[in-house]
C-alpha atoms as a PDB file:
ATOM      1  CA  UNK A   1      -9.344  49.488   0.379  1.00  0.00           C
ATOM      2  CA  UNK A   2      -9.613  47.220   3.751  1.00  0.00           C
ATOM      3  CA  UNK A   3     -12.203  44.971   1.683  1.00  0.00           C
ATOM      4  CA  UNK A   4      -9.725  44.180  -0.766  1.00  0.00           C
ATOM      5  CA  UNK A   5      -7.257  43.634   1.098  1.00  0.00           C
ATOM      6  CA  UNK A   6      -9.119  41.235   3.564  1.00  0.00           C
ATOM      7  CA  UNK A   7      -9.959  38.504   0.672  1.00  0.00           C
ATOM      8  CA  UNK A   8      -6.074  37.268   0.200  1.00  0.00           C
ATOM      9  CA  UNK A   9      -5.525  37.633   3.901  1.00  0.00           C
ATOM     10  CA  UNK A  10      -8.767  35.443   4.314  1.00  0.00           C
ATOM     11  CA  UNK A  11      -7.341  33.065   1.558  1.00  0.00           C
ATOM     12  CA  UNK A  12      -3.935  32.955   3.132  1.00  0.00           C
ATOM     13  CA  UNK A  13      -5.259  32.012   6.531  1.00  0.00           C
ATOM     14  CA  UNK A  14      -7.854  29.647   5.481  1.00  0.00           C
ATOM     15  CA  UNK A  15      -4.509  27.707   3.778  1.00  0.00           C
ATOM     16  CA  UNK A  16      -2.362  28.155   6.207  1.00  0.00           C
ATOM     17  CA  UNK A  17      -5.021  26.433   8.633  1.00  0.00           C
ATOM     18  CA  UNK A  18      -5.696  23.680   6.330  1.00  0.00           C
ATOM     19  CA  UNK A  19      -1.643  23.087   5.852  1.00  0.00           C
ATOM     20  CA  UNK A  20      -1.646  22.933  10.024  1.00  0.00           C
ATOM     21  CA  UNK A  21      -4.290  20.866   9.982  1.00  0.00           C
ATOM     22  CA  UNK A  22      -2.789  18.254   7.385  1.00  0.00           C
ATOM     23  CA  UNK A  23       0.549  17.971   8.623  1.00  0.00           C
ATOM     24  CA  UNK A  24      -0.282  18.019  12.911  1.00  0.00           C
ATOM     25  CA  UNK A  25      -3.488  15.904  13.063  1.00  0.00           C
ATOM     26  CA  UNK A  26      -4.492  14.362   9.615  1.00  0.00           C
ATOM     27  CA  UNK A  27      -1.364  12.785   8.954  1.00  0.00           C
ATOM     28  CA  UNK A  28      -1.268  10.644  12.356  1.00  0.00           C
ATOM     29  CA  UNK A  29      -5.258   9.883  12.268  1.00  0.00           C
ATOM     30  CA  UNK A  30      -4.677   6.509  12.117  1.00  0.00           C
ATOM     31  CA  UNK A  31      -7.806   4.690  10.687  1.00  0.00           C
ATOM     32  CA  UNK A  32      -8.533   0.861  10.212  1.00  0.00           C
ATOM     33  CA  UNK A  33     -11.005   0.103   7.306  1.00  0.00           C
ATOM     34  CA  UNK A  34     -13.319  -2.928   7.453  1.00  0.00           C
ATOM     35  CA  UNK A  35     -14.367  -3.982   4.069  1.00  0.00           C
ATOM     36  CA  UNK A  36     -16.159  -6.864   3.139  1.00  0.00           C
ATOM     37  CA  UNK A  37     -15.447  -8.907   0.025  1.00  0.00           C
ATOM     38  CA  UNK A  38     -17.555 -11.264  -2.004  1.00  0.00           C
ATOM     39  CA  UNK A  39     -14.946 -14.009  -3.423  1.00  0.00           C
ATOM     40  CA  UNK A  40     -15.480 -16.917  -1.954  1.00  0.00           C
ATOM     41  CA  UNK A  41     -17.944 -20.027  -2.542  1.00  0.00           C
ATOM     42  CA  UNK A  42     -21.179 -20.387  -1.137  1.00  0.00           C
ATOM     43  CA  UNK A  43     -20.904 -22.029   2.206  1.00  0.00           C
ATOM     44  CA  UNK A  44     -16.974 -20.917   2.638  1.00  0.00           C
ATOM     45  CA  UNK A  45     -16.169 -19.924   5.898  1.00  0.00           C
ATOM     46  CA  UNK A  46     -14.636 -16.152   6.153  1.00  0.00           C
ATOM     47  CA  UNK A  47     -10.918 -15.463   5.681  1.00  0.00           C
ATOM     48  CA  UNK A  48     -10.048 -12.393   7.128  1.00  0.00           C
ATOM     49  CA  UNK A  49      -6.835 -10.210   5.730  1.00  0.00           C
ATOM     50  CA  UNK A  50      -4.884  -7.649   6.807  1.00  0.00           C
ATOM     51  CA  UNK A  51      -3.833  -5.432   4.393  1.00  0.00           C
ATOM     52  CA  UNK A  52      -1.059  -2.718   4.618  1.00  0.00           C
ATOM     53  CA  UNK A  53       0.958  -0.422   2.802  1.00  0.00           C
ATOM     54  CA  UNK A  54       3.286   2.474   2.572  1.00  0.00           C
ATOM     55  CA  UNK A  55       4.297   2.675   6.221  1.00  0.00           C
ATOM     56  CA  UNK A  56       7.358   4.254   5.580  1.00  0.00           C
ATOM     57  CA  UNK A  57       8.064   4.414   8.776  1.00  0.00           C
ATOM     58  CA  UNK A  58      11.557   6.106  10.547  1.00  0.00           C
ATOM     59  CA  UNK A  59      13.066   5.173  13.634  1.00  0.00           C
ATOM     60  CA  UNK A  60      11.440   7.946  15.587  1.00  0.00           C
ATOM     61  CA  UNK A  61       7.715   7.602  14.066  1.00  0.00           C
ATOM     62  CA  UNK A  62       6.673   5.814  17.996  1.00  0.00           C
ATOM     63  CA  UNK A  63       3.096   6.771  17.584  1.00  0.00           C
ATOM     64  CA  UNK A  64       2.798   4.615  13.785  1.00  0.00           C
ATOM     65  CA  UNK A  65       4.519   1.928  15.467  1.00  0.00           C
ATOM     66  CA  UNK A  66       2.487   1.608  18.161  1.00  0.00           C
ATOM     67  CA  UNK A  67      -1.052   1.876  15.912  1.00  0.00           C
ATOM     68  CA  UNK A  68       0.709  -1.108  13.448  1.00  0.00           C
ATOM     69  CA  UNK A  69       1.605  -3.118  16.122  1.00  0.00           C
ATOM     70  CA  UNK A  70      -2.162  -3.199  17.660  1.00  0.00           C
ATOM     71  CA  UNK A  71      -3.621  -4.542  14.585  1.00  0.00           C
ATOM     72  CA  UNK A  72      -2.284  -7.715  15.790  1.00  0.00           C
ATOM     73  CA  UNK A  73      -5.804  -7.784  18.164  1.00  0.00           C
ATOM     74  CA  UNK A  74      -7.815  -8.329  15.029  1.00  0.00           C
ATOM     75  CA  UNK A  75      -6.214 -11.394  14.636  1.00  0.00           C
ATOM     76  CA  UNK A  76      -6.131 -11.793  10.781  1.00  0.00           C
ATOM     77  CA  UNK A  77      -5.630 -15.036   8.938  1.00  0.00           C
ATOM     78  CA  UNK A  78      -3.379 -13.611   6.342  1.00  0.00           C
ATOM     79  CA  UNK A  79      -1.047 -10.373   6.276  1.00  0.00           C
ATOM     80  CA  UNK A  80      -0.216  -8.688   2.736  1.00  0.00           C
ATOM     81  CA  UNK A  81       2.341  -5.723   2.862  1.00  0.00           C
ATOM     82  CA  UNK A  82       2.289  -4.165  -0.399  1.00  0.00           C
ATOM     83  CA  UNK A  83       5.184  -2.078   0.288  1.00  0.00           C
ATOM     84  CA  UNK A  84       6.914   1.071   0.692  1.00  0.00           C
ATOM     85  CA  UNK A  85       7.192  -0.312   4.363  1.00  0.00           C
ATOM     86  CA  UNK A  86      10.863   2.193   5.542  1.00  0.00           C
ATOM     87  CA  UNK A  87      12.244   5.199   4.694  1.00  0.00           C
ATOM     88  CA  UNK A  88      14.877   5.496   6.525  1.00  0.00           C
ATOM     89  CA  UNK A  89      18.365   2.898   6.760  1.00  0.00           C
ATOM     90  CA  UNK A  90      17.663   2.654  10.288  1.00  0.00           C
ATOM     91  CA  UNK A  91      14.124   1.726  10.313  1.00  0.00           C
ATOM     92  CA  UNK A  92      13.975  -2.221   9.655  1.00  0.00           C
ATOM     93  CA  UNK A  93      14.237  -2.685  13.617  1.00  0.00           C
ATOM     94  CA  UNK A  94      11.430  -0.184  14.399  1.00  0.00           C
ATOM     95  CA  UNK A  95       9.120  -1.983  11.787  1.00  0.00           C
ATOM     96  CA  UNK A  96       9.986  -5.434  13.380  1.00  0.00           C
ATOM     97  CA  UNK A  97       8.609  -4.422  16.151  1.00  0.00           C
ATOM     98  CA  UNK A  98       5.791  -2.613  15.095  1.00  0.00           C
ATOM     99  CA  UNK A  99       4.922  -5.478  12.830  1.00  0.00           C
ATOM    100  CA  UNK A 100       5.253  -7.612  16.268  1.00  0.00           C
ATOM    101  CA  UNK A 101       2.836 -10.284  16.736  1.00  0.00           C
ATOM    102  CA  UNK A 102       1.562 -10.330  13.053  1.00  0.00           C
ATOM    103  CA  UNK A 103       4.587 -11.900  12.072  1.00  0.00           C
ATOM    104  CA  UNK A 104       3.590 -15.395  13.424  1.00  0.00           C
ATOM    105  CA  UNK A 105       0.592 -14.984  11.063  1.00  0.00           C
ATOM    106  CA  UNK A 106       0.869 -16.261   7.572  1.00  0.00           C
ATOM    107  CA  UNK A 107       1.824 -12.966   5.413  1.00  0.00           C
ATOM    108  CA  UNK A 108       3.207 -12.134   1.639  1.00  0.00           C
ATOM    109  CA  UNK A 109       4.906  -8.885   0.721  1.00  0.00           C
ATOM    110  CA  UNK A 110       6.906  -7.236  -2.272  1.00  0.00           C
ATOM    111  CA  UNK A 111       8.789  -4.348  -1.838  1.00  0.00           C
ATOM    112  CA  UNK A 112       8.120  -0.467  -3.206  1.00  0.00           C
ATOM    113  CA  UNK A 113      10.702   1.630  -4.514  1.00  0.00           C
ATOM    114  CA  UNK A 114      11.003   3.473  -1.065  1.00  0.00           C
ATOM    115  CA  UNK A 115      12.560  -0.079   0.217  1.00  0.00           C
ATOM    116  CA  UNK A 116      15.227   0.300  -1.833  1.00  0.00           C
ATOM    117  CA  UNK A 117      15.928   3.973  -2.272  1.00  0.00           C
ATOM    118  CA  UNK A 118      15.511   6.592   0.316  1.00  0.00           C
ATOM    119  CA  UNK A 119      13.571   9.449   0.157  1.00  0.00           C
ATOM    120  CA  UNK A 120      14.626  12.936  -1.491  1.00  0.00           C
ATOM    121  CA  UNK A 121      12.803  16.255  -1.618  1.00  0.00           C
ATOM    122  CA  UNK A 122      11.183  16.551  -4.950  1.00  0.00           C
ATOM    123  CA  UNK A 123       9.193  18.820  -6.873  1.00  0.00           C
ATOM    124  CA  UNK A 124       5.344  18.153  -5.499  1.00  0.00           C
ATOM    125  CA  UNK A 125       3.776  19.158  -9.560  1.00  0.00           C
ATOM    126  CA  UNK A 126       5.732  15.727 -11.252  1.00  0.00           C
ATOM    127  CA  UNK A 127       2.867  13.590  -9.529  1.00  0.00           C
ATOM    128  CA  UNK A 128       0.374  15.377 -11.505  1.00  0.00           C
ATOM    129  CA  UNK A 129       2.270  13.480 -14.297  1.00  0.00           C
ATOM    130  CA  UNK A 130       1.015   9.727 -14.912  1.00  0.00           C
ATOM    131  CA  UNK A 131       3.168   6.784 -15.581  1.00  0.00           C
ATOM    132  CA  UNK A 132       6.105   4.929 -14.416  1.00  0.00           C
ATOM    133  CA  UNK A 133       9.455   6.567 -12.708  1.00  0.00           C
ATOM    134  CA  UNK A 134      12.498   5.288 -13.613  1.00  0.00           C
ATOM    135  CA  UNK A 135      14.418   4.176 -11.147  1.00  0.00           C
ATOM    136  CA  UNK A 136      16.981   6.842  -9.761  1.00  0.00           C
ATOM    137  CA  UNK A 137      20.332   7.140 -10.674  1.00  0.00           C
ATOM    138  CA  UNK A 138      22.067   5.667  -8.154  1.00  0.00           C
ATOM    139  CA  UNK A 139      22.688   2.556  -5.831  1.00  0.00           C
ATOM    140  CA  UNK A 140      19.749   1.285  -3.617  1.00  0.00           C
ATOM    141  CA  UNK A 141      20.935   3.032   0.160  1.00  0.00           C
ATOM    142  CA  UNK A 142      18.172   1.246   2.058  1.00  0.00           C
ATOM    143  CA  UNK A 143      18.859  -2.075   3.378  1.00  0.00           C
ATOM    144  CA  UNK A 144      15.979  -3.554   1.213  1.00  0.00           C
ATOM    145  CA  UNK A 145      17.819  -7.242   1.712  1.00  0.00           C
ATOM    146  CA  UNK A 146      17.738  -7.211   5.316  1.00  0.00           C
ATOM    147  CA  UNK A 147      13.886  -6.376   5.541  1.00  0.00           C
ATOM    148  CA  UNK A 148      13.571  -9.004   3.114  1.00  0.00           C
ATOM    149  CA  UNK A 149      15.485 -11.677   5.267  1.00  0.00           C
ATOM    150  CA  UNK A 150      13.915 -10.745   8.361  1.00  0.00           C
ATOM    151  CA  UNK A 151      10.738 -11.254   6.930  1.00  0.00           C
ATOM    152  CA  UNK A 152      11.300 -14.391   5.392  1.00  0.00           C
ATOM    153  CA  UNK A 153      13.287 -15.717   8.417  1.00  0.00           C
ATOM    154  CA  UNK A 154       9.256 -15.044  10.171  1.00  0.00           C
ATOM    155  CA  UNK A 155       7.842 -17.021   7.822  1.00  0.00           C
ATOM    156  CA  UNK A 156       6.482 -14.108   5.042  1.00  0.00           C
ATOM    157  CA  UNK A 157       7.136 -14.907   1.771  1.00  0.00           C
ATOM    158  CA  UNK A 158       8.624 -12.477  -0.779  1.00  0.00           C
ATOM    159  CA  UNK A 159       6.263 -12.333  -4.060  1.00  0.00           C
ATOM    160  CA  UNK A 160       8.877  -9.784  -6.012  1.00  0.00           C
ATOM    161  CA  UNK A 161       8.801 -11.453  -9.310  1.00  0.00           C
ATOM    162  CA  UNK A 162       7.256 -14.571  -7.706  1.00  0.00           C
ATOM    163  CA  UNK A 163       4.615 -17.518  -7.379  1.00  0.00           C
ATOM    164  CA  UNK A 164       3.839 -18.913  -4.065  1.00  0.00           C
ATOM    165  CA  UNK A 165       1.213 -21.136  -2.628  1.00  0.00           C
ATOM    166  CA  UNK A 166       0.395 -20.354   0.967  1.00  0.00           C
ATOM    167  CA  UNK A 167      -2.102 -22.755   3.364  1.00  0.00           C
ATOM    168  CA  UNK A 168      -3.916 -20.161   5.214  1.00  0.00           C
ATOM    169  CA  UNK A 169      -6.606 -21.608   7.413  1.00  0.00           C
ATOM    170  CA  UNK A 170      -6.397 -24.889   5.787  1.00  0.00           C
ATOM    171  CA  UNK A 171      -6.836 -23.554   2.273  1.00  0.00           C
ATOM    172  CA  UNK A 172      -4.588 -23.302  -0.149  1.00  0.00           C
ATOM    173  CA  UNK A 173      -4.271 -20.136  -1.765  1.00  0.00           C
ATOM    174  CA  UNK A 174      -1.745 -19.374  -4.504  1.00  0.00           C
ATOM    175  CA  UNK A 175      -0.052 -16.087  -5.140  1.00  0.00           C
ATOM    176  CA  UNK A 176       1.414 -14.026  -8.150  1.00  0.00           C
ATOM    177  CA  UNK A 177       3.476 -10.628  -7.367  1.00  0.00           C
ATOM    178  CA  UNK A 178       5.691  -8.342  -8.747  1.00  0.00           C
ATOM    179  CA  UNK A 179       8.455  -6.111  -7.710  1.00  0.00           C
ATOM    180  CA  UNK A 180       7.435  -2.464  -7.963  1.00  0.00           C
ATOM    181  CA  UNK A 181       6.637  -1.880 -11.978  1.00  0.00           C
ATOM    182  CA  UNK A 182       6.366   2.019 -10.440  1.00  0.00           C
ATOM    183  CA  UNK A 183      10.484   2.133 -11.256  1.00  0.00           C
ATOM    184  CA  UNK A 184      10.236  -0.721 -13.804  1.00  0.00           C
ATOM    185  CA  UNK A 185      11.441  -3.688 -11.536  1.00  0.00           C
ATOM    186  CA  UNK A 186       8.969  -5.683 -12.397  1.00  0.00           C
ATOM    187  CA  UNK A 187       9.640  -8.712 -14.431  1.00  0.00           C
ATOM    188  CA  UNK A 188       5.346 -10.436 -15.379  1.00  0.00           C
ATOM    189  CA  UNK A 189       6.591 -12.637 -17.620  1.00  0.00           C
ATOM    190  CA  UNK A 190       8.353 -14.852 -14.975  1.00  0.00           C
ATOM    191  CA  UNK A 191       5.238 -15.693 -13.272  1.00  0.00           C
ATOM    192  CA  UNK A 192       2.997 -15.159 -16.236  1.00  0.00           C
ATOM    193  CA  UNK A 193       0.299 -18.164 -17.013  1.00  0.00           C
ATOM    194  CA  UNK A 194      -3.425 -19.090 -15.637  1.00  0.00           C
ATOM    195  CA  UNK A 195      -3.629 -19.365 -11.995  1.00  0.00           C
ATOM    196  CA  UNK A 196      -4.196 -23.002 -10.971  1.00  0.00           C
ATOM    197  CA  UNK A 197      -8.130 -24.051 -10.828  1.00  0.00           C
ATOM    198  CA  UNK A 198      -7.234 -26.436  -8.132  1.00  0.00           C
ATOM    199  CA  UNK A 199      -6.115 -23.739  -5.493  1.00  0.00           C
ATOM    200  CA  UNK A 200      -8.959 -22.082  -3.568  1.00  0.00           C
ATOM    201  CA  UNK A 201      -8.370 -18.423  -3.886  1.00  0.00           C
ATOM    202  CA  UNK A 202      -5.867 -16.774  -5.966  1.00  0.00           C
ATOM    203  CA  UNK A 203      -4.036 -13.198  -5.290  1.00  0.00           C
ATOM    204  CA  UNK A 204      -2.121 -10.989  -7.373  1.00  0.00           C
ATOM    205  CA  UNK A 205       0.048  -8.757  -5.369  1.00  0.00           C
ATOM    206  CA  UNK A 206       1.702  -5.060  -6.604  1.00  0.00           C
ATOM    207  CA  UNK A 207       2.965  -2.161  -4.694  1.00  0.00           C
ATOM    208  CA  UNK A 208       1.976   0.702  -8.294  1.00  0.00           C
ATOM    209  CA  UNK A 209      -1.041  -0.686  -9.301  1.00  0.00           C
ATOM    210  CA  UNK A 210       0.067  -0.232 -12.652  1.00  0.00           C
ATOM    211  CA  UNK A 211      -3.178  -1.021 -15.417  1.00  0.00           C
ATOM    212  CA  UNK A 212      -0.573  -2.942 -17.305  1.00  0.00           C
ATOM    213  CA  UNK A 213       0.369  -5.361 -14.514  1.00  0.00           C
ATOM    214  CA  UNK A 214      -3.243  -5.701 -12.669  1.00  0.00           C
ATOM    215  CA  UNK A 215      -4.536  -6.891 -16.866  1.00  0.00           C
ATOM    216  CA  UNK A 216      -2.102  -9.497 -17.020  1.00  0.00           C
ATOM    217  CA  UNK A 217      -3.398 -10.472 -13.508  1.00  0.00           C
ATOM    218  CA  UNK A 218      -6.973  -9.998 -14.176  1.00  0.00           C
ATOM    219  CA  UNK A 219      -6.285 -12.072 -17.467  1.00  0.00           C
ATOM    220  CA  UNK A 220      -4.353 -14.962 -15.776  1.00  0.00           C
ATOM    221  CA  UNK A 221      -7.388 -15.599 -13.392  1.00  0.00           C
ATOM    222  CA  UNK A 222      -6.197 -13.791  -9.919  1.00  0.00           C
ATOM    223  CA  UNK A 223      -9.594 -13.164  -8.755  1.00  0.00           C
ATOM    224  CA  UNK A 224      -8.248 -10.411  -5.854  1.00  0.00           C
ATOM    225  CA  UNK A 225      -5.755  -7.542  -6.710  1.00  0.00           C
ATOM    226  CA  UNK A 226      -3.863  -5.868  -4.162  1.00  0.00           C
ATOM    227  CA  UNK A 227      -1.644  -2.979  -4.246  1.00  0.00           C
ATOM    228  CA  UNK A 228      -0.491   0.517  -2.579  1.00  0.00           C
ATOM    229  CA  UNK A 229       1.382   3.331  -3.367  1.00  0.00           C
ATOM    230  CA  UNK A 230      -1.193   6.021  -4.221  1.00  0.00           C
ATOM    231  CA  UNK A 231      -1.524   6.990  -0.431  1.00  0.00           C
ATOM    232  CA  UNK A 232      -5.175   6.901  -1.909  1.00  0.00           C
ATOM    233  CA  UNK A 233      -4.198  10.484  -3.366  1.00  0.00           C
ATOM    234  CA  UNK A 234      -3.054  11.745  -0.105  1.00  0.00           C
ATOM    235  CA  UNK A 235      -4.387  15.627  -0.610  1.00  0.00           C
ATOM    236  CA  UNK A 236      -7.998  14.974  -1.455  1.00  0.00           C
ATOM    237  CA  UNK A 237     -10.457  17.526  -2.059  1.00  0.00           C
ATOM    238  CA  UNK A 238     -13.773  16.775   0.154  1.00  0.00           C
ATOM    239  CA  UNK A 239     -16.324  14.923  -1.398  1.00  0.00           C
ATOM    240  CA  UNK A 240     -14.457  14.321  -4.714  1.00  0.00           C
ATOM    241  CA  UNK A 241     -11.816  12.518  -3.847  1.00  0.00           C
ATOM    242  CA  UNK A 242      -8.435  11.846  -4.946  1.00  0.00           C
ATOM    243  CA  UNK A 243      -6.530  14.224  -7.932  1.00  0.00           C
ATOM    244  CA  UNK A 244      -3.818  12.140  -9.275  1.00  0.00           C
ATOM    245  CA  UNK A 245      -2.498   8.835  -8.301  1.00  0.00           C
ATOM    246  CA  UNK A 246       0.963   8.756  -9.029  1.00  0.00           C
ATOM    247  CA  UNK A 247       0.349   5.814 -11.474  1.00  0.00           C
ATOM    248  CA  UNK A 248      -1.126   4.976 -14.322  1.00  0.00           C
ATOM    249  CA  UNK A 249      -4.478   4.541 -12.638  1.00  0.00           C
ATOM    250  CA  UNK A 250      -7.659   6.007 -12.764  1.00  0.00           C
ATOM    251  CA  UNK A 251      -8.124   8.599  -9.851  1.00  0.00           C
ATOM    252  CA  UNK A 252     -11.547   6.966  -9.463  1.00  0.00           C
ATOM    253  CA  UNK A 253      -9.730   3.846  -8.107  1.00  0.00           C
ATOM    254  CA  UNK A 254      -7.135   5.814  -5.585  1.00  0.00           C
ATOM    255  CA  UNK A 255      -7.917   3.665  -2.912  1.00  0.00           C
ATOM    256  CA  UNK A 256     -10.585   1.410  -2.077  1.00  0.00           C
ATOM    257  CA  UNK A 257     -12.544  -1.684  -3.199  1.00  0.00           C
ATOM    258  CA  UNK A 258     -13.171  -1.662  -7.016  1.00  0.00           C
ATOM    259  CA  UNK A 259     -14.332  -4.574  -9.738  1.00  0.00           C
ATOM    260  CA  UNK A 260     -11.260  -4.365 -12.375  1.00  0.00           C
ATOM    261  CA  UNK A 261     -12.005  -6.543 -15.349  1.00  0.00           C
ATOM    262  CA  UNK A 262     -13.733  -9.043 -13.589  1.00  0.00           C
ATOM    263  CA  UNK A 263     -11.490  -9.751 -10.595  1.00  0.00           C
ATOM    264  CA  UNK A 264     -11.871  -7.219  -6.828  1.00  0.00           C
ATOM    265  CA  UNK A 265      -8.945  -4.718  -7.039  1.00  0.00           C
ATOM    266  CA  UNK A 266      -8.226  -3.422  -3.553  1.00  0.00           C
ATOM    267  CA  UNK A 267      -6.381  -0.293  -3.259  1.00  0.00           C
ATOM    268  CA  UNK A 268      -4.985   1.078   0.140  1.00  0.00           C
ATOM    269  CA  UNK A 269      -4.676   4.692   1.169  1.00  0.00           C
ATOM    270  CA  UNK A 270      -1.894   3.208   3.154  1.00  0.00           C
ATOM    271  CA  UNK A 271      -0.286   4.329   6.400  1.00  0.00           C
ATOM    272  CA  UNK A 272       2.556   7.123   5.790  1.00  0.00           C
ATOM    273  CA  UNK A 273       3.707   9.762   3.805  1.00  0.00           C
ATOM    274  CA  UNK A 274       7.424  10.777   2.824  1.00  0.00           C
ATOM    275  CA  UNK A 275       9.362  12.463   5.556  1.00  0.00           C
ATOM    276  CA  UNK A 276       9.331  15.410   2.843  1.00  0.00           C
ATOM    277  CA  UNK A 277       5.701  15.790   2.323  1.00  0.00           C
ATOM    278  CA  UNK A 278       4.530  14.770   5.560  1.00  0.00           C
ATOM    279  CA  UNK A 279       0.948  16.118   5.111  1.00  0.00           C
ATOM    280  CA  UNK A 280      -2.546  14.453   3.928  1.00  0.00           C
ATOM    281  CA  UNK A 281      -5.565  16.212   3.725  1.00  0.00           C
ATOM    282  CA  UNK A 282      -9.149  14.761   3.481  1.00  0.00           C
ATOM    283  CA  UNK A 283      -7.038  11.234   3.070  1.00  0.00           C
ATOM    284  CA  UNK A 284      -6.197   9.865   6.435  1.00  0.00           C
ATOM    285  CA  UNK A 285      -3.755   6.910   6.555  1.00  0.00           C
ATOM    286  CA  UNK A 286      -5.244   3.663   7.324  1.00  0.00           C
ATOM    287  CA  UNK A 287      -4.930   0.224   7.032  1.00  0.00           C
ATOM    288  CA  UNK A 288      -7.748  -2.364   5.884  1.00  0.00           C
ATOM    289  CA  UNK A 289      -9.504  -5.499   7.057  1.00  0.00           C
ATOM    290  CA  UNK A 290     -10.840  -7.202   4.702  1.00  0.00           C
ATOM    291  CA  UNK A 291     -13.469 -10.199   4.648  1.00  0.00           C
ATOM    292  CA  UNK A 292     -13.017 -12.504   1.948  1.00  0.00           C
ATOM    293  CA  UNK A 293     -16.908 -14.331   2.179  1.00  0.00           C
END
């Protein structure tokens, strides 16, 4: 009988190490990402940007702040925060200061649903359903405006339902984002129309990289897509990849550098997890540097 018996107890111990290993090491192996991107004109000069997402970072979370806070060394020309950057009322301070330095840079953001509403346990087998959340049934309890003014009073503008142009490194790039379509807040048709020939790069920005938002985009003329919220699948199985994405995107395309119909789609694993599933396996959080040449 001993044989039989030793194949679940195998089973159970091989998961239980693989659970320890997820939540205590995986899920602080901070990792930056260097990617290089092929945008620009011949002759251009390199723009480097620093892309983040999904921090959602709590007042206690020292060791993320720390890691976010060095990536000021790499000295990017342009920040994007795609969102999902708190999860807890108190943590607007803590990012502030992890954020640090980088706010002198030039840097864009819109806002996830985890900016507005905070986190509650949920039932891990609805993100192996695609498509867009509602938005939940109550107030937003996160002080979403306050991260938004602090932002803006550095100089980051807010692309939630928004065009901008932005001079980074003496060119002019112009911007097109949305407030998180994930829970429906996002509103294309106010910024809808071709992106202007004149400007030298142009950049759609979404937290769900929702197929029905990065089309319109694609179709308008942004040439780069950026976006977060799939913590690049977060449990991964090795050498395959992500399982679901929590959107209506391809698996395929959970995180990482991807043509999309004709314009570079850019998807970040990002940096956090929810305080209630505070594990990623074969995923590591990470932020990206990536050279526009």
């Amino acid at each position: 009988m001993r044989p039989v018996i030793a194949v679940p107890l195998a089973v159970t111990a091989t998961g239980a190490a693989a659970l320890a290993y997820a939540a205590g090491y995986e899920v602080r192996a901070f990792r930056l990402r260097r990617l290089d991107v092929p945008i620009l004109p011949a002759g251009a000069r390199p723009l480097r940007v620093l892309h983040i997402s999904d921090a959602h970072l709590t007042p206690g979370q020292g060791r993320k702040r720390d890691w976010i806070r060095r990536l000021a060394a790499l000295e990017p020309d342009l920040v994007v925060n795609t969102g999902d950057s708190i999860a807890h009322p108190g943590a607007v301070p803590a990012l502030l200061e992890a954020l640090g330095p980088l706010l002198a840079r030039p840097g864009v953001f819109v806002f996830g649903s985890n900016d507005y509403y905070s986190p509650r346990p949920l039932n891990p087998l609805r993100y192996l359903l695609p498509g867009r959340r509602p938005a939940p049934d109550r107030q937003p309890d996160l002080p979403w405006d306050d991260l938004r003014d602090s932002l803006q009073s550095a100089g980051w503008v807010d692309l939630s339902n928004a065009r901008a142009r932005v001079k980074v490194d003496g060119r002019e790039l112009e911007f097109g984002g949305v407030d998180d379509p994930h829970i429906g807040r996002d509103r294309y048709s106010d910024i809808a129309g071709p992106a202007d020939p004149a400007a030298d790069l142009a950049i759609g920005v979404t937290h769900s990289p929702e197929p029905r938002i990065l089309d319109r985009m694609a179709a308008d003329g942004f040439q780069l897509l950026l976006a977060g919220h799939t913590h690049g699948g977060q449990v991964c199985v090795p050498f395959r990849g992500a399982l679901v994405t929590n959107c209506g995107l391809d698996a395929g395309r959970a995180k990482g550098l991807h043509d999309y119909a004709g314009a570079w789609l850019h998807v970040s694993a990002g940096l956090g997890t929810s305080p209630y599933a505070a594990f990623r396996f074969a995923c590591p959080p990470e932020a990206t540097l990536l050279t526009l040449r």
